[in-house]
C-alpha atoms as a PDB file:
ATOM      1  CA  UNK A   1     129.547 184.569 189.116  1.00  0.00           C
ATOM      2  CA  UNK A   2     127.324 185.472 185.880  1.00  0.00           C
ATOM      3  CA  UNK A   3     124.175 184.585 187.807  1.00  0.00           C
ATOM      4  CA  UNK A   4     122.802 183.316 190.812  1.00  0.00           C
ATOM      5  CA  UNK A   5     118.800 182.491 191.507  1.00  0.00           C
ATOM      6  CA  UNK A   6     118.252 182.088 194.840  1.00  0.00           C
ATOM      7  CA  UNK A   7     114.732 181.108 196.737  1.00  0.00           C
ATOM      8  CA  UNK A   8     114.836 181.234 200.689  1.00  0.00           C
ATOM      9  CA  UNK A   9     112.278 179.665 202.637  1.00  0.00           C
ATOM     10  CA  UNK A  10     111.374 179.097 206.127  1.00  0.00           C
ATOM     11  CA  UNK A  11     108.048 179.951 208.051  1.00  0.00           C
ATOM     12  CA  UNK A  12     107.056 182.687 210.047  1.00  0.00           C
ATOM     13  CA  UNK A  13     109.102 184.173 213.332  1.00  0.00           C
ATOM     14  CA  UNK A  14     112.525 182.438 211.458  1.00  0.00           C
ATOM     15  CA  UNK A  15     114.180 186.266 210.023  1.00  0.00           C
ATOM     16  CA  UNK A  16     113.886 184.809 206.107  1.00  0.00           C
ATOM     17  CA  UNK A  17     112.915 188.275 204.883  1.00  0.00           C
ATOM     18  CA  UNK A  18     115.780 190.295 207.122  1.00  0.00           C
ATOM     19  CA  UNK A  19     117.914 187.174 205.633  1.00  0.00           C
ATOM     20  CA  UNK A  20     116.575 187.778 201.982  1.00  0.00           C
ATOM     21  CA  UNK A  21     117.307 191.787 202.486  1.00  0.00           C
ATOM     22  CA  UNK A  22     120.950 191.259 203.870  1.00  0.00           C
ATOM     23  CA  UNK A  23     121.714 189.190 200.816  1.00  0.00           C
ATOM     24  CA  UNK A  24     120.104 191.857 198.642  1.00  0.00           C
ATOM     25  CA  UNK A  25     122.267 194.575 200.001  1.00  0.00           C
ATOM     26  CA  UNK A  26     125.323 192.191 199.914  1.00  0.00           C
ATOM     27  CA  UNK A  27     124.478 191.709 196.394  1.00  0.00           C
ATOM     28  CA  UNK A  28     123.946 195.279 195.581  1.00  0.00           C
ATOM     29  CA  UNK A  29     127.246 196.011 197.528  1.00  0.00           C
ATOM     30  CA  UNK A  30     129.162 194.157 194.839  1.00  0.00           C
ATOM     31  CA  UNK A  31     127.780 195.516 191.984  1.00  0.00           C
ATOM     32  CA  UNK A  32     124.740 193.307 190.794  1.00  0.00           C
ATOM     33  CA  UNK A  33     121.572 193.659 189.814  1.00  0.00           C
ATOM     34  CA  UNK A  34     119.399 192.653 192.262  1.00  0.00           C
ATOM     35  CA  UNK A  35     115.588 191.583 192.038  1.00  0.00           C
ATOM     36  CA  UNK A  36     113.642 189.958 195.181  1.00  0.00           C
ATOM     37  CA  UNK A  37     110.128 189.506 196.452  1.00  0.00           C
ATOM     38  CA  UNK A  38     108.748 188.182 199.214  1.00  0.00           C
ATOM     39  CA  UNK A  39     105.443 185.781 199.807  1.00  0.00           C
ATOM     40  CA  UNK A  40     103.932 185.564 203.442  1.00  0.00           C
ATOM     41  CA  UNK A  41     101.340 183.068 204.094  1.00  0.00           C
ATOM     42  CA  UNK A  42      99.909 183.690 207.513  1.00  0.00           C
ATOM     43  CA  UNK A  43     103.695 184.055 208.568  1.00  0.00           C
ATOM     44  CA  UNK A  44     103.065 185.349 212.084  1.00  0.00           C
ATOM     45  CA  UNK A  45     101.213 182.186 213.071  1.00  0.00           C
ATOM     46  CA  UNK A  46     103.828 179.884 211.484  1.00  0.00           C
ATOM     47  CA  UNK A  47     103.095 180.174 207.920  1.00  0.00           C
ATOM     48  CA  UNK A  48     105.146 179.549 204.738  1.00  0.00           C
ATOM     49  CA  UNK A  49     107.538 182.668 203.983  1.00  0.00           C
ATOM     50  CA  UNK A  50     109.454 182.590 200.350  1.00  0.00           C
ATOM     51  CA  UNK A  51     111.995 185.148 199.365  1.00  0.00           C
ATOM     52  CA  UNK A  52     113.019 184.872 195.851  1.00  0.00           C
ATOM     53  CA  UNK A  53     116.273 186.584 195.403  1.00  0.00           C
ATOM     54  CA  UNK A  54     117.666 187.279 192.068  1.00  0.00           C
ATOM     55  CA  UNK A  55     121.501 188.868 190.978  1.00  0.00           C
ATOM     56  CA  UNK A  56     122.877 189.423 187.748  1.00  0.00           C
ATOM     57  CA  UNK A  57     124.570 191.997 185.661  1.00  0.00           C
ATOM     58  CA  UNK A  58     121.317 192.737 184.617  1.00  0.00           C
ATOM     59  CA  UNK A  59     117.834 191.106 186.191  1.00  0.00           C
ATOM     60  CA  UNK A  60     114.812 191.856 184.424  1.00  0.00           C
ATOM     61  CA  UNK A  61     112.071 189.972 186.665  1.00  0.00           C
ATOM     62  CA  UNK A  62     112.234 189.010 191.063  1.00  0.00           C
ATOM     63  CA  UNK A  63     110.423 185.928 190.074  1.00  0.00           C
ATOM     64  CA  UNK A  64     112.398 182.649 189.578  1.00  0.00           C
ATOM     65  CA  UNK A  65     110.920 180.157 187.674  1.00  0.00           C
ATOM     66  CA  UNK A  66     110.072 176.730 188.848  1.00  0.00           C
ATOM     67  CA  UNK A  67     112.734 174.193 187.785  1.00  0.00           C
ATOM     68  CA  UNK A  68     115.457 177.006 187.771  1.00  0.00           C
ATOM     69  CA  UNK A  69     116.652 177.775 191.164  1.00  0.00           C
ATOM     70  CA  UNK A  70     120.683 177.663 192.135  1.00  0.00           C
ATOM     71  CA  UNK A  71     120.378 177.497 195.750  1.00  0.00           C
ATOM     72  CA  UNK A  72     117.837 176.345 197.770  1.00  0.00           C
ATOM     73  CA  UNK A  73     117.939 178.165 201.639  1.00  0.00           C
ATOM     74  CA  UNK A  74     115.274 176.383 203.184  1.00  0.00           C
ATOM     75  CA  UNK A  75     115.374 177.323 207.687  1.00  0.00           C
ATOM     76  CA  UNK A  76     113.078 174.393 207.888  1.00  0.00           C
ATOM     77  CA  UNK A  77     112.707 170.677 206.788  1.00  0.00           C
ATOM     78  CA  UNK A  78     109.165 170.423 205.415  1.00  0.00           C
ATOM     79  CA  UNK A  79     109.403 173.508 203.582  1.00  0.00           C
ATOM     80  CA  UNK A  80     112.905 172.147 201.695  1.00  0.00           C
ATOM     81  CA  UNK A  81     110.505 169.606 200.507  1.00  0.00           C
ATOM     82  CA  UNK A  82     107.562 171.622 199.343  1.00  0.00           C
ATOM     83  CA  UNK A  83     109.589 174.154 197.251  1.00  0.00           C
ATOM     84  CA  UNK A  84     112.215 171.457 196.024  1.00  0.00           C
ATOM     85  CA  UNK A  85     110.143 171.648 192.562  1.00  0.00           C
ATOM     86  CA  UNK A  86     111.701 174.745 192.016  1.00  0.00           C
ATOM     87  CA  UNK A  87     115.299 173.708 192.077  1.00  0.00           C
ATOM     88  CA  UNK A  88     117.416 173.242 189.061  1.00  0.00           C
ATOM     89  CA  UNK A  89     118.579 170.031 188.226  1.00  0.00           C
ATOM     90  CA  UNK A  90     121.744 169.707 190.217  1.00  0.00           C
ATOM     91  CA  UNK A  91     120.940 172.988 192.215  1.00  0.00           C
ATOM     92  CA  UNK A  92     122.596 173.144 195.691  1.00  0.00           C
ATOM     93  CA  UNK A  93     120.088 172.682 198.896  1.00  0.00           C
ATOM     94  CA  UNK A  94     121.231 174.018 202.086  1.00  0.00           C
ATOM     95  CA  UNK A  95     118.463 173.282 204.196  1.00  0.00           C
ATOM     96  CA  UNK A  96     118.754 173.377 208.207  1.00  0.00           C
ATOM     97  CA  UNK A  97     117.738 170.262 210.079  1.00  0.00           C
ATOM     98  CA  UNK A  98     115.160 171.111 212.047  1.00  0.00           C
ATOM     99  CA  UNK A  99     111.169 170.509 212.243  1.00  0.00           C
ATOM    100  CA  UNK A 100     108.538 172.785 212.900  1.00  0.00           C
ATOM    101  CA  UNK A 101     105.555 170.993 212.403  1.00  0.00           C
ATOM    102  CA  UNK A 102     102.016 172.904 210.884  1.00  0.00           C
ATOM    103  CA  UNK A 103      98.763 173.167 212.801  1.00  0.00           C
ATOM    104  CA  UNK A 104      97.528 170.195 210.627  1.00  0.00           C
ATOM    105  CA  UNK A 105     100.394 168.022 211.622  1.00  0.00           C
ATOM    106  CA  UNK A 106      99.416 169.069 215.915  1.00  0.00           C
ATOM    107  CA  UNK A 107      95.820 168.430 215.140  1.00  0.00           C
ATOM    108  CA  UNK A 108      96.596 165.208 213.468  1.00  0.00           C
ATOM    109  CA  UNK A 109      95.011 165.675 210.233  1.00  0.00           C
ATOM    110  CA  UNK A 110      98.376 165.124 208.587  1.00  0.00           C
ATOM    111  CA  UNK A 111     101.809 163.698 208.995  1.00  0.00           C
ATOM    112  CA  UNK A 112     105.275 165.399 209.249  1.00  0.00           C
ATOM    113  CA  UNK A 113     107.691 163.475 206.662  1.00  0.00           C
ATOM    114  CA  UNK A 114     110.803 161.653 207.905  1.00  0.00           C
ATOM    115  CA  UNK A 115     114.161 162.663 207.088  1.00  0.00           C
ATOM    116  CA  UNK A 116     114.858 160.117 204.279  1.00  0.00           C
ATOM    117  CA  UNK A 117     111.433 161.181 202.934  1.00  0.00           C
ATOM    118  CA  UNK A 118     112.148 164.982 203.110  1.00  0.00           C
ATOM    119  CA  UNK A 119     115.834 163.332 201.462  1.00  0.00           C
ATOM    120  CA  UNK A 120     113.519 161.723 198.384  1.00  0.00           C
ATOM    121  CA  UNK A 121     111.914 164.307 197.806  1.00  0.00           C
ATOM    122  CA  UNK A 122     114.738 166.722 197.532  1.00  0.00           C
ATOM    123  CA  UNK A 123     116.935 163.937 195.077  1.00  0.00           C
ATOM    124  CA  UNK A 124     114.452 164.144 192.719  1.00  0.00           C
ATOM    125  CA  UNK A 125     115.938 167.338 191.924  1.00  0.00           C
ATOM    126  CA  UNK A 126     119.516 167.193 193.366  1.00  0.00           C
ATOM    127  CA  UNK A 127     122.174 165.062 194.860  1.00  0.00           C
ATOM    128  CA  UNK A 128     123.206 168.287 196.365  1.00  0.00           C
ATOM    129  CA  UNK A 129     122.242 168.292 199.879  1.00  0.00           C
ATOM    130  CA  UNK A 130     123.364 169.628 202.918  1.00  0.00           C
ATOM    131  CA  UNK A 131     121.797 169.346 206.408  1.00  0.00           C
ATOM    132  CA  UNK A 132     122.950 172.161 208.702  1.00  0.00           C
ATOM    133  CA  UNK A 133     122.635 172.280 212.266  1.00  0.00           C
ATOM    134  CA  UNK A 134     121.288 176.137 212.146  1.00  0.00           C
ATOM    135  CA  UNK A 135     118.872 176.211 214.909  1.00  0.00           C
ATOM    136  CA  UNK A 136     120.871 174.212 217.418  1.00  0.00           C
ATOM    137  CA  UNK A 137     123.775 176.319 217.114  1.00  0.00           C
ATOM    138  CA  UNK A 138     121.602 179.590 216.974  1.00  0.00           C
ATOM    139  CA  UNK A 139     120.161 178.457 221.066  1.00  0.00           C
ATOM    140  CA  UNK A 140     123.697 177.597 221.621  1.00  0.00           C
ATOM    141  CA  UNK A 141     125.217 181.065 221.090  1.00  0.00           C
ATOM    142  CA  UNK A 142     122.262 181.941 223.303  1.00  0.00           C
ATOM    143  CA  UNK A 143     119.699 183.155 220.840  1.00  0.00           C
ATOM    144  CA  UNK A 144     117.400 181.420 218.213  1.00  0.00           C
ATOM    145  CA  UNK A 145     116.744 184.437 216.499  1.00  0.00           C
ATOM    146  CA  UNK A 146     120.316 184.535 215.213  1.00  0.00           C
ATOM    147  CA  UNK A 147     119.833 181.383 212.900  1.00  0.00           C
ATOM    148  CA  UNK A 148     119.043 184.124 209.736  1.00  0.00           C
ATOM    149  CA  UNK A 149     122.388 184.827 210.352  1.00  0.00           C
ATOM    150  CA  UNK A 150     123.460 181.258 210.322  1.00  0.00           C
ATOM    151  CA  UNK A 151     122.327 180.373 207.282  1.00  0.00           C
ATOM    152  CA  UNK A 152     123.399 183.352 205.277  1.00  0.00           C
ATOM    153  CA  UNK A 153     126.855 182.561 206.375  1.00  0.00           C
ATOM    154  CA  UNK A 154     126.115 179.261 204.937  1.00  0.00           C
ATOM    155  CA  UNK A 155     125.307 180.229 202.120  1.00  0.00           C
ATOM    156  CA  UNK A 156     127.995 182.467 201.790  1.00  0.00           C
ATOM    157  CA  UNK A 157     130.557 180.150 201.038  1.00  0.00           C
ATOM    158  CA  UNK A 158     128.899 179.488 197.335  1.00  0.00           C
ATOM    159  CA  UNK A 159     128.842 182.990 196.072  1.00  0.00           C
ATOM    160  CA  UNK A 160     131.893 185.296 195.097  1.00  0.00           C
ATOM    161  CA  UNK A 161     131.219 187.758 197.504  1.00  0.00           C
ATOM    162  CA  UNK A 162     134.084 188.472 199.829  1.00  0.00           C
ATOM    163  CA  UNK A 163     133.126 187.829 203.173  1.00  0.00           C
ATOM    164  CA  UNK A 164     133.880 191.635 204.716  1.00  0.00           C
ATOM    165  CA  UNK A 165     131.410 193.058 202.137  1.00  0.00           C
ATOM    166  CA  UNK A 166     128.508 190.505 204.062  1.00  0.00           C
ATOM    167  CA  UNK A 167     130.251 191.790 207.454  1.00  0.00           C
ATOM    168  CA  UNK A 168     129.199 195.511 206.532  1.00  0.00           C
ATOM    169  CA  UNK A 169     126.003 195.061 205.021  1.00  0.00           C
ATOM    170  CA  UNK A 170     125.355 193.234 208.253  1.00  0.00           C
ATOM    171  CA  UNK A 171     126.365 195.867 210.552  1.00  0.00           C
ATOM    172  CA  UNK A 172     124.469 198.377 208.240  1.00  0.00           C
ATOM    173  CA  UNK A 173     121.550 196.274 208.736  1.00  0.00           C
ATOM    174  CA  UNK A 174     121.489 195.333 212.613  1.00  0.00           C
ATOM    175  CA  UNK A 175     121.332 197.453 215.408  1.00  0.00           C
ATOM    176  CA  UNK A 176     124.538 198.052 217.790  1.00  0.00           C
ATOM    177  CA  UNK A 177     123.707 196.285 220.617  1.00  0.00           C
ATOM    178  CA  UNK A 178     122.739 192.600 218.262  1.00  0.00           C
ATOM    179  CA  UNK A 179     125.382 193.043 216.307  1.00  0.00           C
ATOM    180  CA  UNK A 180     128.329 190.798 217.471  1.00  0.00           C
ATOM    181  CA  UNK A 181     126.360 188.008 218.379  1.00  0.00           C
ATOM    182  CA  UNK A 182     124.619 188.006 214.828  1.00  0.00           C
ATOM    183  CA  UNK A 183     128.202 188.244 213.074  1.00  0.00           C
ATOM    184  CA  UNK A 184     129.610 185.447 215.724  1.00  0.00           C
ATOM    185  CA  UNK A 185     126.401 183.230 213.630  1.00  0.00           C
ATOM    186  CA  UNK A 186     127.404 184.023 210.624  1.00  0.00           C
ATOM    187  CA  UNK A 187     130.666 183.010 211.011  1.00  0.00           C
ATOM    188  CA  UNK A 188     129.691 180.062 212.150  1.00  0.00           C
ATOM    189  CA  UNK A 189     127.674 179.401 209.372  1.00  0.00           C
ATOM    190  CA  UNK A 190     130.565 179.757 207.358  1.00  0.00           C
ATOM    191  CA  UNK A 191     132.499 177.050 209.844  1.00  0.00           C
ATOM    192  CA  UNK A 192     129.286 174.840 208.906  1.00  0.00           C
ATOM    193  CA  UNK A 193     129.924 174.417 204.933  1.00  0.00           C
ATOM    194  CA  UNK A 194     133.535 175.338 204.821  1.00  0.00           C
ATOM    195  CA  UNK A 195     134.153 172.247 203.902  1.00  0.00           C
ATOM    196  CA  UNK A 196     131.357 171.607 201.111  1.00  0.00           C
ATOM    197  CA  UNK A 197     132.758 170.752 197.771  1.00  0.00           C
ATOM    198  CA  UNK A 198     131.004 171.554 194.945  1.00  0.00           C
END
C-alpha cells in the first residue's frame, strides 16, 4: 500500500472522530505517515462531521483534495452523497445504510433523497459501492454506539494492515469495561465486506 486517502463522514453523536483516531493510530502502528483533521459542523445537534485521514511513507498536508479520495466511510446515507465529489474516479464507497434525516428535512423545508438517488449521485464518481448494514447490527449487539467500530472493521478489509495491529490500537484506545463488545463490531464489520472484491 504506497498510499491511501481516506475521508470519513457521518454526523454528530456517530464516533467518526474516535473512528478517524483509531485508524490514525492503526496507521501509525504500521509505520506510515499519518496526516488527519477533523471538521465539526454543529456536530452535537446532528451536524456534518468529516475526518480526512491521510497515510503514506511520507504525507506532507491532512487535507485531501476534492476528486482524490480512495475510500469513502460515510456512517450515514445523505452525507455519502454530499461528499461523493471528493471521491476519485473509481474510489471505493463504503457507506452504511441508514438515514438520519436534518432539521430541514423534519421541518419540511427539504427532502431526504431515495436510495437510488443517494446511488446516482455516488456513480457519478464510482461503480464502487457498498451498502452496509452498520447501525442495525451495532443495536443488535446491544449498543448503537459500537457502529464506529463497525465500520472501521469494514474498512479494514481494503488496507494492508494486519488485523491484530487494529485489535491493539483498539484496546489502547477503549476503556476495559467497552472493550469486547467494540472488538465483537469490528469483527463483524470485517464479516460484512469479507467478501467484497475489488
Amino acid at each position: 500500500m504506497e498510499k491511501q486517502d481516506i475521508l470519513m463522514v457521518g454526523v454528530g453523536g456517530q464516533g467518526t472522530i474516535l473512528a478517524s483516531d483509531i485508524l490514525g493510530d492503526v496507521a501509525l502502528a504500521a509505520k506510515y505517515d499519518v496526516k488527519k483533521t477533523d471538521t465539526l459542523g454543529m456536530a452535537q445537534r446532528g451536524g456534518s462531521v468529516i475526518s480526512h485521514v491521510r497515510l503514506a511513507k511520507k504525507v506532507w498536508s491532512p487535507m485531501i483534495k476534492e476528486g482524490e479520495v480512495d475510500i469513502l466511510l460515510a456512517f450515514e446515507k445523505l452525507e455519502a452523497a454530499r461528499w461523493a465529489h471528493f471521491l476519485k474516479p473509481g474510489g471505493l464507497a463504503l457507506v452504511n445504510n441508514h438515514a438520519n434525516p436534518p432539521l430541514s428535512v423534519s421541518l419540511g423545508t427539504h427532502r431526504y433523497p431515495n436510495d437510488n438517488e443517494v446511488r446516482e449521485i455516488l456513480k457519478q464518481r464510482t461503480d464502487k459501492i457498498y451498502l452496509v448494514e452498520g447501525t442495525a447490527s451495532a443495536k443488535e449487539m446491544g449498543d448503537v454506539r459500537t457502529l464506529n467500530l463497525f465500520m472501521l472493521g469494514c474498512i479494514s478489509n481494503f488496507m494492508s494492515i494486519k488485523p491484530n495491529v487494529w485489535q491493539k490500537c483498539i484496546a489502547e484506545r477503549l476503556p476495559a469495561k467497552i472493550l469486547q463488545l467494540n472488538l465483537k463490531a469490528f469483527e463483524q464489520g470485517r464479516k460484512e465486506t469479507s467478501h467484497v472484491n475489488l
